[in-house]
N, C-alpha and C. Protein backbone atom coordinates (compact mmCIF):
# COMPACT_ATOMS: atom_id res chain seq x y z
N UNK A 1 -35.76 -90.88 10.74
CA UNK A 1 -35.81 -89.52 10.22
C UNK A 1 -37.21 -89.27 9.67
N UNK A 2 -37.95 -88.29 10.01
CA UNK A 2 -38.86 -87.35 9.15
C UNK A 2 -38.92 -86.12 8.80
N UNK A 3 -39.43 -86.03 7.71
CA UNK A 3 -39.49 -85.08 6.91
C UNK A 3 -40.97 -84.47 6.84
N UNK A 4 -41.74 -83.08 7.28
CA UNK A 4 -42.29 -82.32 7.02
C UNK A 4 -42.15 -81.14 5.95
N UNK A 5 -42.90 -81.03 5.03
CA UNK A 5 -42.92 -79.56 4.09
C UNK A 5 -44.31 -78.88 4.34
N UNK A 6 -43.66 -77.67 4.29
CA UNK A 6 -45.10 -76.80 4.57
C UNK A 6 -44.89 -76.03 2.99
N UNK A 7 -46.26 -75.66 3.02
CA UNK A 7 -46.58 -74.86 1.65
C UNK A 7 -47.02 -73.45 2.47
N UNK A 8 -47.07 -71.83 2.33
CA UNK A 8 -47.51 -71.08 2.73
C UNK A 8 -48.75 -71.01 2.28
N UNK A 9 -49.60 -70.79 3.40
CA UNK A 9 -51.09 -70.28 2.82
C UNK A 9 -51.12 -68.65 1.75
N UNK A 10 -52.27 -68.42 0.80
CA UNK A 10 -52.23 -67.41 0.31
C UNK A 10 -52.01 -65.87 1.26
N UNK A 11 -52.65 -66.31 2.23
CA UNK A 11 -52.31 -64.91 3.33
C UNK A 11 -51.78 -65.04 4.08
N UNK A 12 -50.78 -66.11 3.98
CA UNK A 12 -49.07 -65.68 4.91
C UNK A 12 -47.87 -64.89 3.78
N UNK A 13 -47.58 -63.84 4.76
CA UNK A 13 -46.96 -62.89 4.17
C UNK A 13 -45.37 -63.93 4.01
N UNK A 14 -44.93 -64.15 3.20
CA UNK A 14 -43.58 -65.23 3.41
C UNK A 14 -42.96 -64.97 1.98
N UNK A 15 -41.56 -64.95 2.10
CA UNK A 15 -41.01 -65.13 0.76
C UNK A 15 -40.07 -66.29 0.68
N UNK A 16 -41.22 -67.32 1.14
CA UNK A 16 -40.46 -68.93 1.15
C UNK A 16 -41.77 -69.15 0.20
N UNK A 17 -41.24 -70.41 -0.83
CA UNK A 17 -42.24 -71.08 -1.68
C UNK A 17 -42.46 -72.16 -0.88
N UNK A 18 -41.82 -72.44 0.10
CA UNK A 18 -41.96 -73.76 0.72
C UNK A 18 -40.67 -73.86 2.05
N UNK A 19 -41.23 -74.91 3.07
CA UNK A 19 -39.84 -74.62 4.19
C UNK A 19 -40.12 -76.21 4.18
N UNK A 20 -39.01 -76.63 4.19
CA UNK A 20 -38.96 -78.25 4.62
C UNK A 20 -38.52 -78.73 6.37
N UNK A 21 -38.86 -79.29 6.82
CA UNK A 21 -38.08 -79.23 8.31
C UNK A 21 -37.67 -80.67 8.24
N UNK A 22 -36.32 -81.41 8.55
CA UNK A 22 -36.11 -82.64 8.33
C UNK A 22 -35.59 -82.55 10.51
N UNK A 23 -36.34 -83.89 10.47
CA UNK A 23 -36.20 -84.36 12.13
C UNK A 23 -35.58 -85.49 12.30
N UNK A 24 -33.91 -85.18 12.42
CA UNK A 24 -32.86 -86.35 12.14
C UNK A 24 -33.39 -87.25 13.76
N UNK A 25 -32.45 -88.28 13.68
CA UNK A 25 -32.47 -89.19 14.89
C UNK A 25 -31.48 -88.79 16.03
N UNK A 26 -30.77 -87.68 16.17
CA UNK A 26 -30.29 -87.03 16.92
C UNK A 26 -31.05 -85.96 17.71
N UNK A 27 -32.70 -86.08 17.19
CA UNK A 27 -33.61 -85.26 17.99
C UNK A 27 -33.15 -83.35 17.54
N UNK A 28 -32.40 -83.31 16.58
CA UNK A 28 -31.92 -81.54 15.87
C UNK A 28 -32.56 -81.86 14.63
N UNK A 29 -33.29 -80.86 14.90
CA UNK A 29 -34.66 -80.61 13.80
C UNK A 29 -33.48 -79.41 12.64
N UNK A 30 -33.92 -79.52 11.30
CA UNK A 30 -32.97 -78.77 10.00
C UNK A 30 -33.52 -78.33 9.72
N UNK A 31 -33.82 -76.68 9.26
CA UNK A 31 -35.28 -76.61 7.99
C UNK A 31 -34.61 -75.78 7.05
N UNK A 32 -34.80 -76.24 5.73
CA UNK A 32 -34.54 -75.64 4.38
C UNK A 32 -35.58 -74.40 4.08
N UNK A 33 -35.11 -73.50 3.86
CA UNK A 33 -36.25 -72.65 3.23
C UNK A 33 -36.00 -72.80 1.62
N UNK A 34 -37.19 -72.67 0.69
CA UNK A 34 -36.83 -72.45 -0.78
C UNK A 34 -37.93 -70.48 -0.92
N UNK A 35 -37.24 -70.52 -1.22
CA UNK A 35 -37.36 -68.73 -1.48
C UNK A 35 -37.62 -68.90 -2.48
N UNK A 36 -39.28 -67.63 -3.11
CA UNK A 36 -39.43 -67.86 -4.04
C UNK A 36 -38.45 -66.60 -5.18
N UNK A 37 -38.25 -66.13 -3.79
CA UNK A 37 -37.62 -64.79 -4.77
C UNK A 37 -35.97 -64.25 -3.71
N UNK A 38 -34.52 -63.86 -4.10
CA UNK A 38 -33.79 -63.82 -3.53
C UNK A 38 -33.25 -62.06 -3.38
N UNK A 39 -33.30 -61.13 -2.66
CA UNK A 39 -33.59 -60.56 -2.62
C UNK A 39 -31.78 -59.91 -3.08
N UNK A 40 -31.43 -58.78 -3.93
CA UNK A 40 -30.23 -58.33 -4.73
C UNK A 40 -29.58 -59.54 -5.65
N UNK A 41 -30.92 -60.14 -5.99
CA UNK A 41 -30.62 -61.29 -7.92
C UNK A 41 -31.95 -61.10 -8.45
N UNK A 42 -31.32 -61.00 -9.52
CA UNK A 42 -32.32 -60.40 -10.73
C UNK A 42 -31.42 -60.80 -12.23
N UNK A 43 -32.25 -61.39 -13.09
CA UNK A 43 -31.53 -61.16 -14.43
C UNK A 43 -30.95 -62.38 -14.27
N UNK A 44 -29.74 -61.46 -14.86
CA UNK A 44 -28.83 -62.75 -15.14
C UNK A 44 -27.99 -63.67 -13.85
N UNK A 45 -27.81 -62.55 -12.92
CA UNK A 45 -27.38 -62.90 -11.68
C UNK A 45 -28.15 -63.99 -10.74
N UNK A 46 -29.53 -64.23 -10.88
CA UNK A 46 -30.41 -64.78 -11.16
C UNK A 46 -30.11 -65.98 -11.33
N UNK A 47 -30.04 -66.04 -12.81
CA UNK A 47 -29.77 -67.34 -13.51
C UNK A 47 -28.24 -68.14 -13.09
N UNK A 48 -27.65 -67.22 -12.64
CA UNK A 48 -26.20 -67.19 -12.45
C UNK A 48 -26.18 -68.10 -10.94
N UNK A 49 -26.93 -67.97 -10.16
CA UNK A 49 -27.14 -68.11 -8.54
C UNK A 49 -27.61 -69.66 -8.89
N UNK A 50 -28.32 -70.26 -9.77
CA UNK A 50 -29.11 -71.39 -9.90
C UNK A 50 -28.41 -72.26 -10.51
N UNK A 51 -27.06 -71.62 -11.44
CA UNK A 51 -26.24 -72.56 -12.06
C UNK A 51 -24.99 -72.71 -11.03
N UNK A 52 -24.49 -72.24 -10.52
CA UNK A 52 -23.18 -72.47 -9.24
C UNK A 52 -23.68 -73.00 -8.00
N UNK A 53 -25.35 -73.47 -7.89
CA UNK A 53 -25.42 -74.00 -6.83
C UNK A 53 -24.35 -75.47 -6.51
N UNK A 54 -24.26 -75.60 -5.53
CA UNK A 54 -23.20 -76.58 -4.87
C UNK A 54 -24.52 -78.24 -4.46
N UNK A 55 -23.82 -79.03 -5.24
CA UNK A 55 -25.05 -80.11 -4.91
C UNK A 55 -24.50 -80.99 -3.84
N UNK A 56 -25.41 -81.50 -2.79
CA UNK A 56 -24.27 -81.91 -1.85
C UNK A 56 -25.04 -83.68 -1.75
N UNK A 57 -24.47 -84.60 -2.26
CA UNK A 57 -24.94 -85.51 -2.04
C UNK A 57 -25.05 -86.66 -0.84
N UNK A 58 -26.54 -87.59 -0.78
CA UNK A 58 -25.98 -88.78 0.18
C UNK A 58 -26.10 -87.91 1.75
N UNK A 59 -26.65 -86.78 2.11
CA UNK A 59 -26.72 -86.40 3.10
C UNK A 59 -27.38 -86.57 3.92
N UNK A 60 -28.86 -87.21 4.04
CA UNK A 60 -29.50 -87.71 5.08
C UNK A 60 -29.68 -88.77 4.60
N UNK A 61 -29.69 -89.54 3.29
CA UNK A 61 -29.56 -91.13 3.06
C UNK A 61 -28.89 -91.22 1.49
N UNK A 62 -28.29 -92.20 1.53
CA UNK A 62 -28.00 -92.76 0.21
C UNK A 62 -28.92 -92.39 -1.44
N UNK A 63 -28.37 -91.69 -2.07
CA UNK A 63 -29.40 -91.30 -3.13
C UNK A 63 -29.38 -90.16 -3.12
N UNK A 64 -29.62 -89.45 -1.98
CA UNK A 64 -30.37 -87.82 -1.80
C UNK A 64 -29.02 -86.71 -1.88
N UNK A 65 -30.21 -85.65 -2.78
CA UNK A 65 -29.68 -84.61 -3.32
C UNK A 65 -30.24 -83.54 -2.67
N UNK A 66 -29.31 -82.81 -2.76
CA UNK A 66 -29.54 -81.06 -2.09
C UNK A 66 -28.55 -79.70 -2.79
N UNK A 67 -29.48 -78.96 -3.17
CA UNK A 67 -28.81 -78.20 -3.91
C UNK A 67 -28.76 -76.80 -3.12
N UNK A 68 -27.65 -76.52 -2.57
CA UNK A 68 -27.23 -75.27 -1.55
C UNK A 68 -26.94 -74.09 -2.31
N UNK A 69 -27.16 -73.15 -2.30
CA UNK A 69 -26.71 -71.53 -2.65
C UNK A 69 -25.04 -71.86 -2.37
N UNK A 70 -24.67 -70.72 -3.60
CA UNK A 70 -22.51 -70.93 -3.49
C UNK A 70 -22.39 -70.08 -2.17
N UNK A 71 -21.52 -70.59 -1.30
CA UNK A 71 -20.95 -69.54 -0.06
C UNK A 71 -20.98 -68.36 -0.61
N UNK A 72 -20.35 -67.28 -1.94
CA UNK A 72 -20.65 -66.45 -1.97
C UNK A 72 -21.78 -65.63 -2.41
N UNK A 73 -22.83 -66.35 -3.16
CA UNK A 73 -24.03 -66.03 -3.11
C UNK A 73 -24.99 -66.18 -1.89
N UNK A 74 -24.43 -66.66 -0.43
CA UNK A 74 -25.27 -66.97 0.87
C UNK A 74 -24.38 -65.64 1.29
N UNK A 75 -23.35 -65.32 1.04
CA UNK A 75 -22.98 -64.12 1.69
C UNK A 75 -23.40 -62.51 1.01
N UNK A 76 -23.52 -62.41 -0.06
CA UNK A 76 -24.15 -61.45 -0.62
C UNK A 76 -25.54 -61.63 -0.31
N UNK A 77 -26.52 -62.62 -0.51
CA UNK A 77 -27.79 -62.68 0.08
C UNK A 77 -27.82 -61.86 1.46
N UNK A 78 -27.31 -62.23 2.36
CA UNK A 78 -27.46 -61.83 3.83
C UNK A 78 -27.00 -60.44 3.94
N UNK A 79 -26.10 -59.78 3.06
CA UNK A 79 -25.85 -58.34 3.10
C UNK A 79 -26.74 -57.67 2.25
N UNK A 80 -27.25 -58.20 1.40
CA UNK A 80 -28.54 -57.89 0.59
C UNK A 80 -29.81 -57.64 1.45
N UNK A 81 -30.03 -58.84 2.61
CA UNK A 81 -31.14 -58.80 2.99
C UNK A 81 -31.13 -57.69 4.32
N UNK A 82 -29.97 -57.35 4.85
CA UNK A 82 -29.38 -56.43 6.01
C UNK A 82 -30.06 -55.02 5.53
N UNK A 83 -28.92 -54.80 4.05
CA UNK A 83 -28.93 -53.61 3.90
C UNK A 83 -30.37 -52.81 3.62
N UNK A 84 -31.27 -54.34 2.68
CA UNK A 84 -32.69 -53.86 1.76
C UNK A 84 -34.07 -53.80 2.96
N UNK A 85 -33.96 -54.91 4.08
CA UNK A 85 -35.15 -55.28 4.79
C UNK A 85 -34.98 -54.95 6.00
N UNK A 86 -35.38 -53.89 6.56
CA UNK A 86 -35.67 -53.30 8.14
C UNK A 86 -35.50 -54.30 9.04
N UNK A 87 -36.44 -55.27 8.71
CA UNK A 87 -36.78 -56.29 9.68
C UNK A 87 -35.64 -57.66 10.25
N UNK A 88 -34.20 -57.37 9.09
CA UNK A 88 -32.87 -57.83 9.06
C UNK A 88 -32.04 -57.34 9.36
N UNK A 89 -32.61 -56.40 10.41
CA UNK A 89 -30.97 -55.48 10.58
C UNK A 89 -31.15 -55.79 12.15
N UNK A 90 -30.90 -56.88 12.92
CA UNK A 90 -30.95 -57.30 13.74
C UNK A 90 -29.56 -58.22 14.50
N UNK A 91 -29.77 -58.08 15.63
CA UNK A 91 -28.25 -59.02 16.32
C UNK A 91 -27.93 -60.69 15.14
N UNK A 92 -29.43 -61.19 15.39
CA UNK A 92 -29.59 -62.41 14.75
C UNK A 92 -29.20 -62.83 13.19
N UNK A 93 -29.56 -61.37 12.42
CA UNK A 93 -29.00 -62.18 10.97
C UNK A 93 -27.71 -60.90 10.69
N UNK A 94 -27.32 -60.42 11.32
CA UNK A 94 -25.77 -59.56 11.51
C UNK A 94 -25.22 -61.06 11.88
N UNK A 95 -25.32 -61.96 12.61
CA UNK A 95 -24.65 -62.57 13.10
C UNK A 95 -24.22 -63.87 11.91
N UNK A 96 -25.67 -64.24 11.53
CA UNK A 96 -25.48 -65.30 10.42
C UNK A 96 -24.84 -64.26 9.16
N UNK A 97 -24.40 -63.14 9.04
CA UNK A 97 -23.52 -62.60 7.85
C UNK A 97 -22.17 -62.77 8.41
N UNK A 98 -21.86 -62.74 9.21
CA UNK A 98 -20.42 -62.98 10.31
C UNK A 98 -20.28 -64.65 9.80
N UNK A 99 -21.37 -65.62 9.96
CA UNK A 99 -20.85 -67.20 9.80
C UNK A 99 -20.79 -67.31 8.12
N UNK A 100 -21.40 -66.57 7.41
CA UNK A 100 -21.86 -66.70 6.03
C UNK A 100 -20.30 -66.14 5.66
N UNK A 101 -19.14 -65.02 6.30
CA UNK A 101 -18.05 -64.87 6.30
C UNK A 101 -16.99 -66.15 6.47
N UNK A 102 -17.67 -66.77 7.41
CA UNK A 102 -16.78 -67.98 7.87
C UNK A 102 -16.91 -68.83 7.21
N UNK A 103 -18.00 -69.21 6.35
CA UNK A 103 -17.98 -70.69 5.47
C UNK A 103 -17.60 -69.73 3.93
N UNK A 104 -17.45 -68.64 3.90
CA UNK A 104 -16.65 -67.88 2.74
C UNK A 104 -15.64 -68.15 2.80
N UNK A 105 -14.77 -67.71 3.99
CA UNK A 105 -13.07 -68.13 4.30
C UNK A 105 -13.09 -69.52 3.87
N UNK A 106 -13.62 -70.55 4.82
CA UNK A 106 -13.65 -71.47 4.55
C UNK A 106 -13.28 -72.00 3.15
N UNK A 107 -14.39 -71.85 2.35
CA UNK A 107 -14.40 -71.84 0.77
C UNK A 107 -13.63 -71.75 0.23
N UNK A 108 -12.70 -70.67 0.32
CA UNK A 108 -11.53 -70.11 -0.57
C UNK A 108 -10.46 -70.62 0.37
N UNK A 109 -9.97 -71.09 1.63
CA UNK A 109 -8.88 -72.04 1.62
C UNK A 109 -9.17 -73.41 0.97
N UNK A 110 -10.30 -74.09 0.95
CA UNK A 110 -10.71 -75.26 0.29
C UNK A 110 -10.03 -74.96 -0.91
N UNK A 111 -10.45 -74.16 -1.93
CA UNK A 111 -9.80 -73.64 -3.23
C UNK A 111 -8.02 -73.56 -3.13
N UNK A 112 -7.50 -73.18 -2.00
CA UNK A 112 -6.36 -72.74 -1.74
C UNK A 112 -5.27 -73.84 -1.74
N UNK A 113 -6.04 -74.92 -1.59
CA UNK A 113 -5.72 -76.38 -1.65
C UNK A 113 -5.41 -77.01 -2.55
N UNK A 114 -6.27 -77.06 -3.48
CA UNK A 114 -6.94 -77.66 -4.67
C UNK A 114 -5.98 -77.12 -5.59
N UNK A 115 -5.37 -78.46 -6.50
CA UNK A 115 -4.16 -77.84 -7.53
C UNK A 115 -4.95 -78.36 -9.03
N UNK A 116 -6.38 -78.83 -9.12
CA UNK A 116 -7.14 -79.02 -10.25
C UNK A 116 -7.57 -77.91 -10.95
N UNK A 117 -8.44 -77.91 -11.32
CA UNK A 117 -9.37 -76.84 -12.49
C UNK A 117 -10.27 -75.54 -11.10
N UNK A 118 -10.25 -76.62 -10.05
CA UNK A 118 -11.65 -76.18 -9.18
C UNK A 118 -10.62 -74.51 -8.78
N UNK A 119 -9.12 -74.57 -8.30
CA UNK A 119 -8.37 -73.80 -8.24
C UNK A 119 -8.57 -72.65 -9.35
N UNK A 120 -9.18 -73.22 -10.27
CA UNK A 120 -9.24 -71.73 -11.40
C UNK A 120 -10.34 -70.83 -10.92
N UNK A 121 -11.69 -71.17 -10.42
CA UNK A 121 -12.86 -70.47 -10.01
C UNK A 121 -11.99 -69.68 -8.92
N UNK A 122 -10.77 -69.31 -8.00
CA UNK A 122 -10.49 -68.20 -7.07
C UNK A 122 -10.49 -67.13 -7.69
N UNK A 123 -9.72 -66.78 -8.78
CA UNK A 123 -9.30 -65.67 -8.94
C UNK A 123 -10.31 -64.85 -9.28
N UNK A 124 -11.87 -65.28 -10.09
CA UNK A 124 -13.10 -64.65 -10.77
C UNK A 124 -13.77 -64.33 -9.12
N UNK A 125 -13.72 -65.22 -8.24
CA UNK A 125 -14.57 -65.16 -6.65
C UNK A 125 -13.56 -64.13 -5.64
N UNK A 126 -12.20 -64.01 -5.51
CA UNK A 126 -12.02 -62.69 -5.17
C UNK A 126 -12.29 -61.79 -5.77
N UNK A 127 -12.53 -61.54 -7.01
CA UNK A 127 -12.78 -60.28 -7.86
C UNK A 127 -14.54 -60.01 -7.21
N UNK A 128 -15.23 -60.82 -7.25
CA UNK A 128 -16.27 -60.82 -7.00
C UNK A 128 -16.67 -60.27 -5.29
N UNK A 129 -15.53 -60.96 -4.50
CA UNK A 129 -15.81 -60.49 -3.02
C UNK A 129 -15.15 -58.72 -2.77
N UNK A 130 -14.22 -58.52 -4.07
CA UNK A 130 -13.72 -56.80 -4.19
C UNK A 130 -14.79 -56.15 -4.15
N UNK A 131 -15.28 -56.45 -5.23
CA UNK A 131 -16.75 -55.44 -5.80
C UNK A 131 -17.58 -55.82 -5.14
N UNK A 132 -18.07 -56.95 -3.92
CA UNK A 132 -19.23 -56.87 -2.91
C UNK A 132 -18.37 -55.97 -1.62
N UNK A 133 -17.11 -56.44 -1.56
CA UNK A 133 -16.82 -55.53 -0.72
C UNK A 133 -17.01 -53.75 -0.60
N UNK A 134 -16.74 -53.37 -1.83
CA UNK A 134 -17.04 -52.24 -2.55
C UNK A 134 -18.22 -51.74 -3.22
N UNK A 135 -19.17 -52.55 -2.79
CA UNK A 135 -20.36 -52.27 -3.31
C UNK A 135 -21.02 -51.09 -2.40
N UNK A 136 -22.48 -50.86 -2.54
CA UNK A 136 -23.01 -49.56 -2.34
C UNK A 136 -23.47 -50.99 -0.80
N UNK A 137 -24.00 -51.89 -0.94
CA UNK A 137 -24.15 -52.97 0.47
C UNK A 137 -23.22 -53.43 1.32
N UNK A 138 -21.74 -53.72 0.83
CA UNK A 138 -20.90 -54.02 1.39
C UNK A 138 -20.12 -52.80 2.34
N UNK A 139 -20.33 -51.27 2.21
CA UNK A 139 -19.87 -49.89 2.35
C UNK A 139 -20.78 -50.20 3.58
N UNK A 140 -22.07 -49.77 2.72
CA UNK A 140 -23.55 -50.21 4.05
C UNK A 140 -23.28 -50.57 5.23
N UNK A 141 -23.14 -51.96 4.85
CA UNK A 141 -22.97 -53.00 6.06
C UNK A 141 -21.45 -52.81 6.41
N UNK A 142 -20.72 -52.00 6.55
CA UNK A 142 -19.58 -52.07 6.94
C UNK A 142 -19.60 -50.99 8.25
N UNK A 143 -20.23 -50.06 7.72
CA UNK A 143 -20.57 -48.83 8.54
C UNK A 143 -21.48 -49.21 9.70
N UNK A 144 -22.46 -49.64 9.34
CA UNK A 144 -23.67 -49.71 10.18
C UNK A 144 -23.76 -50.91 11.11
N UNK A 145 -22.96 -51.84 10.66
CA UNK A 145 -22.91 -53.64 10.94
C UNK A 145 -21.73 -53.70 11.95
N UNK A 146 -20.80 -53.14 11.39
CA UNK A 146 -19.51 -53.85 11.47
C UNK A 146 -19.06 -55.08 10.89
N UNK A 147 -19.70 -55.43 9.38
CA UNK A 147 -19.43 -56.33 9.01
C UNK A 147 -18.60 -56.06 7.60
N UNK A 148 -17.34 -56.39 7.64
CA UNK A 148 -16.26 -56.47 6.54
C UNK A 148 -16.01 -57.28 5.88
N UNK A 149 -16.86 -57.78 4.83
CA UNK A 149 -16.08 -58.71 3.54
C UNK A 149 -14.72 -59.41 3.48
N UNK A 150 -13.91 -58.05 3.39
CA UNK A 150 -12.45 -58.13 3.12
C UNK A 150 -12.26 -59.34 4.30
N UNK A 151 -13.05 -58.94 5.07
CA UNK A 151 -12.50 -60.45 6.30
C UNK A 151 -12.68 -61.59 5.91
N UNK A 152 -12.89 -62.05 4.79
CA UNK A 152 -13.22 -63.32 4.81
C UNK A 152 -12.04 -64.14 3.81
N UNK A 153 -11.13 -62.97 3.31
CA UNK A 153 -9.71 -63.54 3.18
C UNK A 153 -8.60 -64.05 3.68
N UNK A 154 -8.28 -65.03 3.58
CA UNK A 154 -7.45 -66.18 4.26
C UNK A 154 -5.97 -64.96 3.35
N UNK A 155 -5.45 -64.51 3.68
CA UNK A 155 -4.60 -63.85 2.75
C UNK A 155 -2.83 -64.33 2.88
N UNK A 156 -3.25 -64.62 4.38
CA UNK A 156 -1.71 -65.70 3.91
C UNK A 156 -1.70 -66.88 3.39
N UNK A 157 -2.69 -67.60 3.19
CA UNK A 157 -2.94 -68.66 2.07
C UNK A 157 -3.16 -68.28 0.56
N UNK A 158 -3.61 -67.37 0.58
CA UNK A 158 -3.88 -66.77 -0.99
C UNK A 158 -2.83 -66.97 -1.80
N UNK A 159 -2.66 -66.62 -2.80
CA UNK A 159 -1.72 -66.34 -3.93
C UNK A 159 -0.99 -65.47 -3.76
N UNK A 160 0.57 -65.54 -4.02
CA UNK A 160 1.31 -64.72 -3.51
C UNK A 160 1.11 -63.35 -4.78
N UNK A 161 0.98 -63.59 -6.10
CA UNK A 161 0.49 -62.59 -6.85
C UNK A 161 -0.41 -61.48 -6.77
N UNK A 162 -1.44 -62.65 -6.20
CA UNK A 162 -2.92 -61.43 -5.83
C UNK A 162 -2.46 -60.87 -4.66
N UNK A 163 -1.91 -61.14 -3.66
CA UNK A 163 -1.76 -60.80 -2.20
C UNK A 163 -0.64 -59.27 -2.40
N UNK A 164 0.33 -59.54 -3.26
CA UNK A 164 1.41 -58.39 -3.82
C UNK A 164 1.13 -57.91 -4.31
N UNK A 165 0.08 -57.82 -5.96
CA UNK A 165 -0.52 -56.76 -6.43
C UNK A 165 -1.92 -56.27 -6.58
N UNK A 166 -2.79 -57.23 -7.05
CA UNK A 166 -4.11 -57.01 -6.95
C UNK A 166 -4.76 -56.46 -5.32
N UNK A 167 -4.62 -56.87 -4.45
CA UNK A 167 -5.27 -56.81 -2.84
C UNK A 167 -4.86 -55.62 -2.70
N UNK A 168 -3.63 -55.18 -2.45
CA UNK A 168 -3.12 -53.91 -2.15
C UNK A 168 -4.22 -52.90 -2.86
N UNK A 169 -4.38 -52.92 -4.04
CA UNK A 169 -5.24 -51.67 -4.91
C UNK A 169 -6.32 -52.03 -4.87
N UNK A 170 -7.31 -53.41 -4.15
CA UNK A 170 -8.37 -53.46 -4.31
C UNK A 170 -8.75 -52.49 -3.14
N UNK A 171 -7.67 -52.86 -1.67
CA UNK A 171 -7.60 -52.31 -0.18
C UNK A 171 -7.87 -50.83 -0.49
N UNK A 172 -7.55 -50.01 -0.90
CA UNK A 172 -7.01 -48.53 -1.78
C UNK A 172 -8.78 -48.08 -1.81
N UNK A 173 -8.73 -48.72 -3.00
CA UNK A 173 -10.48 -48.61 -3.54
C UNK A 173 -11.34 -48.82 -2.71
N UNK A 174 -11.30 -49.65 -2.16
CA UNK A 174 -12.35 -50.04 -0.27
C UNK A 174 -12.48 -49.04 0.10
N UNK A 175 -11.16 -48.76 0.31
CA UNK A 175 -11.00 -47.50 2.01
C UNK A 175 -11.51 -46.26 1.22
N UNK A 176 -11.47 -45.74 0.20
CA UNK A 176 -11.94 -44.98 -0.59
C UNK A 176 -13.34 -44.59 -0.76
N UNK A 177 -13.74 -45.70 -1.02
CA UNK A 177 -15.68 -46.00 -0.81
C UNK A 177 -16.04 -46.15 0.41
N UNK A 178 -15.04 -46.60 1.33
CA UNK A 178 -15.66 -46.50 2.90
C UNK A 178 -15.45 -44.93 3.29
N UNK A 179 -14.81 -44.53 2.90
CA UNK A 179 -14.00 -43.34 3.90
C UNK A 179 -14.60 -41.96 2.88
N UNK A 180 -15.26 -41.27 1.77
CA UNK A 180 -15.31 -40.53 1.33
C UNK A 180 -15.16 -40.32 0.04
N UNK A 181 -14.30 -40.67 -0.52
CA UNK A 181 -13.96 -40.28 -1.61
C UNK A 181 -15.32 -41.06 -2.64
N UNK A 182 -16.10 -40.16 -3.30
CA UNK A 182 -17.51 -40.33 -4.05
C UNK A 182 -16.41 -41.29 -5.09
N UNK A 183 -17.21 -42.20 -5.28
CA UNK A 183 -17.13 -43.41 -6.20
C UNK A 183 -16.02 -44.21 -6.04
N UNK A 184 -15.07 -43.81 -5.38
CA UNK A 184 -13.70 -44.60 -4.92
C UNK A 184 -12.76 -43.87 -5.55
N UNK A 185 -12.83 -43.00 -6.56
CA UNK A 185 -11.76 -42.26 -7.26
C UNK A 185 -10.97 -41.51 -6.66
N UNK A 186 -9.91 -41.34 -7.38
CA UNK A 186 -8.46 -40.87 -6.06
C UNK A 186 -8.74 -39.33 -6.81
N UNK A 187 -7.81 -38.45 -5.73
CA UNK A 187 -8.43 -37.11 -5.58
C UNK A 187 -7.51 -36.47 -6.85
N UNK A 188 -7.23 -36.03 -7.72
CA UNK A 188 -6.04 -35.79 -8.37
C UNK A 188 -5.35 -34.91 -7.33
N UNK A 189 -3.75 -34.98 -7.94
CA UNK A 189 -2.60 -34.12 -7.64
C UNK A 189 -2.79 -32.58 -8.24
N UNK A 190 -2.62 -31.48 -7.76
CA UNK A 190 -2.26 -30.18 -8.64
C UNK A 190 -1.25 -29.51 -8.49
């Protein structure tokens, strides 16, 4: 195995602080980007993205550490970067928001599993995929993409609670922000 890191020169336009390329013995070259900046985190969200990273150990040798973005911060990134950067609204990273969906699903049946503590982080991370679903990016990219959030619920594995009451009225509020109704609010009766 080798390992190359590049540093960007001052006049490469890049918002990588650095790209690593690791060249396993299977001849499939990997490359890490480290971003110096993530484009819809700021603040606390920010700080928030750097503490839930997922550390994955022992992966190209004994010892070694790697610290990955949470599936749902790689999936808000990529609808972040769709909705904010011209130059992302392409077949190619539409497509990696579609897999960034799939290792989301993924994620939350892993959780779906799990009868420990790790089982407590679902219920705060669907709330979280409501309001990206429902966001002013997730609306965005729903329209323009064809890419739906809500898809990345395993919902017959879910909780039979959330699936009976919460989902139903989050579904409500979606279609609401997708479909017209300014801010998601229901129309009153007269």
């Amino acid at each position: 195995m080798r390992t190359e890191i590049h540093f960007p020169q001052p006049f490469e336009n890049t918002p990588n602080s650095a790209k690593i390329t690791i060249f396993r013995a299977s001849g499939i070259a990997a490359e890490i980007d480290y971003l110096s900046h993530i484009i819809g985190y700021v603040g606390k969200d920010e700080d928030r993205l750097k503490d839930r990273a997922i550390e994955i150990t022992d992966l190209y040798f004994a010892g070694s550490s790697l610290h990955v973005m949470h599936p749902f911060d790689c999936l808000r990134s990529r609808l972040c970067n769709i909705h904010s950067l011209p130059s992302k609204r392409n077949t190619i990273h539409v497509a990696q928001a579609h897999l960034a969906l799939d290792v989301m699903r993924a994620f939350i049946l892993k959780l779906t599993e799990e009868e420990s503590d790790t089982r407590a982080q679902m219920y705060p991370l669907l709330e979280e995929i409501i309001s990206l679903a429902s966001s002013r990016v997730g609306v965005d990219t729903f329209h323009h993409f064809g890419i739906d959030v809500l898809s990345c619920l395993p919902v017959d594995q879910l909780p039979e609670p959330f699936v009976n009451r919460r989902l139903p009225l989050a579904q409500d509020y979606i279609h609401r922000r997708r479909f017209g109704k300014k801010g998601g609010k229901r129309v009153p009766k007269r």
